[in-house]
N, C-alpha and C. Protein backbone atom coordinates (compact mmCIF):
# COMPACT_ATOMS: atom_id res chain seq x y z
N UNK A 1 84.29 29.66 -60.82
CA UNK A 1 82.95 29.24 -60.44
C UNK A 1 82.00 29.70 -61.51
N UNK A 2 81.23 29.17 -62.06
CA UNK A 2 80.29 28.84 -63.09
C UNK A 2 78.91 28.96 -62.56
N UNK A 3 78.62 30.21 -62.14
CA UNK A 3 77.13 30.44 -61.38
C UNK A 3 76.50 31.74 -61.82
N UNK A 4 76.80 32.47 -62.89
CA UNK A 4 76.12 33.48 -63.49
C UNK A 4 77.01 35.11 -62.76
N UNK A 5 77.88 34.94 -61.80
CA UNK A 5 78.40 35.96 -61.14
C UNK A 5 79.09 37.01 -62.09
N UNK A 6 78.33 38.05 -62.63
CA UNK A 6 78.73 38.96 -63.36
C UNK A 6 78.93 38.24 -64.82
N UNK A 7 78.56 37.71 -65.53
CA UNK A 7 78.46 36.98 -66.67
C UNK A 7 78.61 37.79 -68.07
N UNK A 8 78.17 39.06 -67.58
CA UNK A 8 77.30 39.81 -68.77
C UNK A 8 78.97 40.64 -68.32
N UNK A 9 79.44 40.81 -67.53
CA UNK A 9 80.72 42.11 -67.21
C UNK A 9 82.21 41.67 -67.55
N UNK A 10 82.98 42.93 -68.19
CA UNK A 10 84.21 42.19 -68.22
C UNK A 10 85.08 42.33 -67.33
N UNK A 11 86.25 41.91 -66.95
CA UNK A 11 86.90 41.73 -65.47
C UNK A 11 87.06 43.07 -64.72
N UNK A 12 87.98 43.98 -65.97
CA UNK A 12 87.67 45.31 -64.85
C UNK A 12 86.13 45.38 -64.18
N UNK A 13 85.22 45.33 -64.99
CA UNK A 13 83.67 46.13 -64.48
C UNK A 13 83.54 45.05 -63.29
N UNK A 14 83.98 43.66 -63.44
CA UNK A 14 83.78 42.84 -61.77
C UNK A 14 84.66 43.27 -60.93
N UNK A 15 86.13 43.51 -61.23
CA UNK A 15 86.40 44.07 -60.03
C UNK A 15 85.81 45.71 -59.20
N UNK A 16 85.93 46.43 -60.52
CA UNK A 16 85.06 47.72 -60.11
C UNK A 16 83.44 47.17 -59.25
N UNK A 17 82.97 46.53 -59.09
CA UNK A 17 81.74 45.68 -58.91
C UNK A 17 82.24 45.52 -56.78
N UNK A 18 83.15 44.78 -57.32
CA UNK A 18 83.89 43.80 -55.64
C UNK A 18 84.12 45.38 -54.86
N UNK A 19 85.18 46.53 -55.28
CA UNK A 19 85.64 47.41 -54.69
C UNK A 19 84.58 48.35 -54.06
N UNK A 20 83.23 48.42 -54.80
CA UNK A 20 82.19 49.04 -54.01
C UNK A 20 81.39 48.17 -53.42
N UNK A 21 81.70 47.27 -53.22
CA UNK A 21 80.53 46.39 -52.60
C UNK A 21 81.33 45.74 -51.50
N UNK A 22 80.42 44.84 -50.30
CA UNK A 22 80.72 44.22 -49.44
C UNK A 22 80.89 42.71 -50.26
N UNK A 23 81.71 42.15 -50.05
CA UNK A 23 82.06 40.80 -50.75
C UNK A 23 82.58 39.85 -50.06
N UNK A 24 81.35 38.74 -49.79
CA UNK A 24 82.59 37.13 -49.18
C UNK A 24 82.49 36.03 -50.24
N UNK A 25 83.29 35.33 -50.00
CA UNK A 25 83.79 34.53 -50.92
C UNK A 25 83.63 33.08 -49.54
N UNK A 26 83.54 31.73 -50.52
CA UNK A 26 83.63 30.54 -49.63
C UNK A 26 84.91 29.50 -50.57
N UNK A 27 85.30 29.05 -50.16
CA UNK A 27 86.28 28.15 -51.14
C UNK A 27 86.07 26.80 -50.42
N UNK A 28 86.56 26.20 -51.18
CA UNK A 28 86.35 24.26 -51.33
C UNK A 28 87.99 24.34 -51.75
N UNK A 29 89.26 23.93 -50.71
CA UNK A 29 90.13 24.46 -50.81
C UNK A 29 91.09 25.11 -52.16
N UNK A 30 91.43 25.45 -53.39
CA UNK A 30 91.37 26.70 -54.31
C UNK A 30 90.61 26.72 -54.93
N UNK A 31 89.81 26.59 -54.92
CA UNK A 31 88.06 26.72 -55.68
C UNK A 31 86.64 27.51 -54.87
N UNK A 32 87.19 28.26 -56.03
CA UNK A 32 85.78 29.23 -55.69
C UNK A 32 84.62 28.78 -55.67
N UNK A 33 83.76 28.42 -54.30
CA UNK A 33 82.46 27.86 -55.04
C UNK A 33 81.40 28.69 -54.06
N UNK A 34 81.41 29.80 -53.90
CA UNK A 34 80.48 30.58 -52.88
C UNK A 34 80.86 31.91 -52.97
N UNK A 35 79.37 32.81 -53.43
CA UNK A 35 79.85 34.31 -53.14
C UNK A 35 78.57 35.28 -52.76
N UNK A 36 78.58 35.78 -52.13
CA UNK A 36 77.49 36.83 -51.54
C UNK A 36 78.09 38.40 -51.63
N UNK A 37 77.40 38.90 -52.35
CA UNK A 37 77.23 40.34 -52.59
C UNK A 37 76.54 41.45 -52.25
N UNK A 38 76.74 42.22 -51.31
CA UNK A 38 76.31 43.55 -50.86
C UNK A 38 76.70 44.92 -51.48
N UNK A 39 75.27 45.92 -51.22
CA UNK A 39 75.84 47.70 -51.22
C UNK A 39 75.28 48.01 -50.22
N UNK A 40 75.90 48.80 -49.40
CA UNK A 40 75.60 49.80 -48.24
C UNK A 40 76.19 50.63 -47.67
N UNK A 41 75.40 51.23 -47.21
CA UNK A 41 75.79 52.98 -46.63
C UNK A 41 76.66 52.87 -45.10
N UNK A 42 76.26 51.31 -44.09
CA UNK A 42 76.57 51.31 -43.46
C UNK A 42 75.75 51.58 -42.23
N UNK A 43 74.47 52.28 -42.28
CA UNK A 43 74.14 52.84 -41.29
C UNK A 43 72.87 52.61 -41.48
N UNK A 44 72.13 52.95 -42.54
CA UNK A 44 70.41 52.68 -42.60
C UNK A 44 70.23 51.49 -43.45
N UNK A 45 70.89 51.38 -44.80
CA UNK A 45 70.07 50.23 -45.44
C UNK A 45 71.70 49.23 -46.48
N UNK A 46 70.99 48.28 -46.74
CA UNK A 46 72.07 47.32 -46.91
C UNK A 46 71.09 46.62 -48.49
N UNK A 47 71.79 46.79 -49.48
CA UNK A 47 71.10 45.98 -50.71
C UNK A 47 71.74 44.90 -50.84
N UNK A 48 71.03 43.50 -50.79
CA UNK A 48 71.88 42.24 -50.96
C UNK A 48 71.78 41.82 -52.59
N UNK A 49 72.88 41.89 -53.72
CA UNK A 49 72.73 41.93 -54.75
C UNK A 49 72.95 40.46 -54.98
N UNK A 50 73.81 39.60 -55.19
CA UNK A 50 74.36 38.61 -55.42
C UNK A 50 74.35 37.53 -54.39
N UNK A 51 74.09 36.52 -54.42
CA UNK A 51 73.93 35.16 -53.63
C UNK A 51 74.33 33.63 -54.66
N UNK A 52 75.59 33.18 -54.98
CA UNK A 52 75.48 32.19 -55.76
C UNK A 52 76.73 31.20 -55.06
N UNK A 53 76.28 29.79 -55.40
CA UNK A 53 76.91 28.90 -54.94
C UNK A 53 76.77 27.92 -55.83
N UNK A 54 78.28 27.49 -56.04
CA UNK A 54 78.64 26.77 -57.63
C UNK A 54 77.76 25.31 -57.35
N UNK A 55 76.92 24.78 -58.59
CA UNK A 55 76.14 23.70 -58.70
C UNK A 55 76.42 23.11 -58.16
N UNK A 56 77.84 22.28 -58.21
CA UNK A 56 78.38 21.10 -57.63
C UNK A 56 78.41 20.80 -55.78
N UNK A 57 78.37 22.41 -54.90
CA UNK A 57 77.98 22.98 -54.14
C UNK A 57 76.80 23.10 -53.04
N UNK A 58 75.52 22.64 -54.05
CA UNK A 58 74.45 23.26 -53.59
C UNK A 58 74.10 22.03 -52.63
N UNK A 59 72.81 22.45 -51.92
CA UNK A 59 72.46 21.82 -50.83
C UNK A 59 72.77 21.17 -49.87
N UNK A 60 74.02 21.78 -49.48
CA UNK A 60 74.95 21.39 -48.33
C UNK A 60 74.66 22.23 -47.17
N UNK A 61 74.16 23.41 -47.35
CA UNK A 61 74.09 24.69 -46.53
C UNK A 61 75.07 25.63 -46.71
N UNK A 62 75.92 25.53 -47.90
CA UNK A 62 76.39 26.64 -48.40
C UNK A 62 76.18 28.07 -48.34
N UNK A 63 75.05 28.25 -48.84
CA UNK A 63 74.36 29.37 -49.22
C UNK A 63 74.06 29.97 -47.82
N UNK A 64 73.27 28.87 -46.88
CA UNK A 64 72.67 29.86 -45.58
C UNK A 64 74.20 30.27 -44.90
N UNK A 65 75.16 29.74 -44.87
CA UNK A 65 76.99 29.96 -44.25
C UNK A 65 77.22 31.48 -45.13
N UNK A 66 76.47 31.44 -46.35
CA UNK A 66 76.96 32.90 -46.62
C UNK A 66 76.15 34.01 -46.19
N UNK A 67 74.59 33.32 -46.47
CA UNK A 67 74.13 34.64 -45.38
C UNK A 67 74.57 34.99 -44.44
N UNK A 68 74.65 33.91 -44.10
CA UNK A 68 74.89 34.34 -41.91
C UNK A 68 75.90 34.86 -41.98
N UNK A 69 77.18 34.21 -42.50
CA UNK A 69 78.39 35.57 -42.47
C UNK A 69 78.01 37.05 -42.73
N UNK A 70 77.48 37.04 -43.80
CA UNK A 70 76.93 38.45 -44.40
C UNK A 70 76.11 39.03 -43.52
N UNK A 71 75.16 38.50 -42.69
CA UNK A 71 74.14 39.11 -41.78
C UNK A 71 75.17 39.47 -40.44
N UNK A 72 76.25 38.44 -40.19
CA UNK A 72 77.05 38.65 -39.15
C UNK A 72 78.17 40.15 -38.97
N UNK A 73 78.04 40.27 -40.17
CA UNK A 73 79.39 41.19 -40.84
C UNK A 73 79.32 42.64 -40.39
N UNK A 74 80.10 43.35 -39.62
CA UNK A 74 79.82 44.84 -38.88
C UNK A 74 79.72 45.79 -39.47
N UNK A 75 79.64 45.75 -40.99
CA UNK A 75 79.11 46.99 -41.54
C UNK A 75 78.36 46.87 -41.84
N UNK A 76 77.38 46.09 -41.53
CA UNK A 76 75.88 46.18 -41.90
C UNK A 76 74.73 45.66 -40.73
N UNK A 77 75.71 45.44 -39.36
CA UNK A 77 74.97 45.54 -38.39
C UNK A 77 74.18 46.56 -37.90
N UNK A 78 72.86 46.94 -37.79
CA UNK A 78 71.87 47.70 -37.23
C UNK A 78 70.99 48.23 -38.83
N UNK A 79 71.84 47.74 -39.99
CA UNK A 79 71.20 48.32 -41.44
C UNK A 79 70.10 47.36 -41.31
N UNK A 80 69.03 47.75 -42.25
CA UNK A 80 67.84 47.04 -43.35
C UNK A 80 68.79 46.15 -44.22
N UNK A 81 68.29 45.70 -44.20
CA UNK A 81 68.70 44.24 -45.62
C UNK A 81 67.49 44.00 -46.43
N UNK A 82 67.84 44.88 -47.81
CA UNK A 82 67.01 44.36 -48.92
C UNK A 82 67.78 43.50 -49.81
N UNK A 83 66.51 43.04 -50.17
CA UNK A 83 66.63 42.05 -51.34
C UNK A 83 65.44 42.13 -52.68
N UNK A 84 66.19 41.94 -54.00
CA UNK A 84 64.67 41.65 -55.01
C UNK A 84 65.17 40.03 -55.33
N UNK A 85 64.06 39.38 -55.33
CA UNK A 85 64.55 38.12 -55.75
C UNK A 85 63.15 37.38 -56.80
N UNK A 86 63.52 37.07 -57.58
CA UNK A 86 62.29 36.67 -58.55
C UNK A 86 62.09 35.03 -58.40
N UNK A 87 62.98 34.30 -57.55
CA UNK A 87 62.88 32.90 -56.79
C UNK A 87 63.50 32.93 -55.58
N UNK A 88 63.21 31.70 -55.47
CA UNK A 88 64.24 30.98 -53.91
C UNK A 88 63.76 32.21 -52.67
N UNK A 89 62.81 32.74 -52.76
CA UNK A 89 62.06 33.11 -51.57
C UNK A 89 61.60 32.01 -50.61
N UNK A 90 61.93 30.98 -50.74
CA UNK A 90 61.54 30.16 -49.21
C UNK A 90 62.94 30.32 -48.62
N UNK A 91 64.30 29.71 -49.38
CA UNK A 91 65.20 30.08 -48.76
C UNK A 91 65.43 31.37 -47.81
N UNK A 92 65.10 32.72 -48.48
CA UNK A 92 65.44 33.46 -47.88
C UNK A 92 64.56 33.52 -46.27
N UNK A 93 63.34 33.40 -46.59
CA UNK A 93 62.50 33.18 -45.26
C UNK A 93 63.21 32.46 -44.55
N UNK A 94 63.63 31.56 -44.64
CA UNK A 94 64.79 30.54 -43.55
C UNK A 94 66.04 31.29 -42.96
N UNK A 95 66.02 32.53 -43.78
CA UNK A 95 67.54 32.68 -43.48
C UNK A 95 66.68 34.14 -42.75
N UNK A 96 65.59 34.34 -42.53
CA UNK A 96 64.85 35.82 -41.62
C UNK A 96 64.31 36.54 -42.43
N UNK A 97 64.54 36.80 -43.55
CA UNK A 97 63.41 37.44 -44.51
C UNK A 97 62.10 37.52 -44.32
N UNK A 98 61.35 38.95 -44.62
CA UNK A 98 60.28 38.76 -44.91
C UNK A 98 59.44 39.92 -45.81
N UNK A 99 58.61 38.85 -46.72
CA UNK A 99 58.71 39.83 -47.95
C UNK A 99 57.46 41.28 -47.53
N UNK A 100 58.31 42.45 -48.41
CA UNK A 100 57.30 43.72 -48.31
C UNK A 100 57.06 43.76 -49.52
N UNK A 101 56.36 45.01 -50.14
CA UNK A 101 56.75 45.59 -51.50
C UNK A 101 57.25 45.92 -51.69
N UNK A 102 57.52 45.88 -53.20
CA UNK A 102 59.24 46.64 -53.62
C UNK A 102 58.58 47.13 -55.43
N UNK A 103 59.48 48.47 -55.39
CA UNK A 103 59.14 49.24 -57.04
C UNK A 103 60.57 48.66 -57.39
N UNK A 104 60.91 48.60 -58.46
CA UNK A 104 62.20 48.41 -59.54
C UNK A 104 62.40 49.45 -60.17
N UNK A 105 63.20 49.73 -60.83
CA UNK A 105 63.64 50.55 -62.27
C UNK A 105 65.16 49.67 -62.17
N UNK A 106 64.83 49.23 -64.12
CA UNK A 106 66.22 48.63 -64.74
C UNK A 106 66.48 49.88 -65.98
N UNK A 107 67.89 49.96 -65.88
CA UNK A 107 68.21 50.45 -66.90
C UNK A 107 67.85 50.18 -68.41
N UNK A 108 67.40 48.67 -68.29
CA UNK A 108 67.14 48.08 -69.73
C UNK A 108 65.88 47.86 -69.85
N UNK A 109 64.83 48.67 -69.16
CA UNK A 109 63.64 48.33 -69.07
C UNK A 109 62.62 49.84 -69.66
């Protein structure tokens, strides 16, 4: 799948990536074309890192099938769900979002 998912990393650093994180995957039968990415503690807060669904993919309702799994998913039931997102904030409002403030720090910044 061809959607920017770790682009910049090489395979160890994605799998090291998958093993700490909450990870679903959607397939189009052997084709990867859906993935949603979490970190969390489990108990107070839940960071939603990754949301991509391969071009060919899009606007089917892909994407909201991965939230909702992800929002459905028991280790992150009763957590906060953050997000930084620099677009596609209407989507997320659809899917229950709602925006607060948020500080950053990037390593490359």
């Amino acid at each position: 799948m061809n959607a920017g998912w770790a682009s910049r990393r090489t395979p160890s650093e994605s799998l090291e990536m998958e093993r700490n994180s909450l990870v679903l995957f959607e397939y189009d039968g052997d084709t990867l074309v859906g993935v949603v990415r979490a970190v969390t503690d489990k108990v107070t807060v839940t960071y939603l890192c990754d949301l991509m669904v391969a071009e060919t993919h899009r606007h089917r309702g892909l994407g909201t099938k991965l939230m909702q799994r992800l929002l459905q998913h028991p280790d992150i039931q009763g957590t906060t769900v953050v997000l930084i997102t620099a677009g596609a904030q209407e989507f997320y409002r659809k899917v229950g979002f709602t925006e607060r403030t948020c500080m950053i720090r990037r390593p490359d910044a």
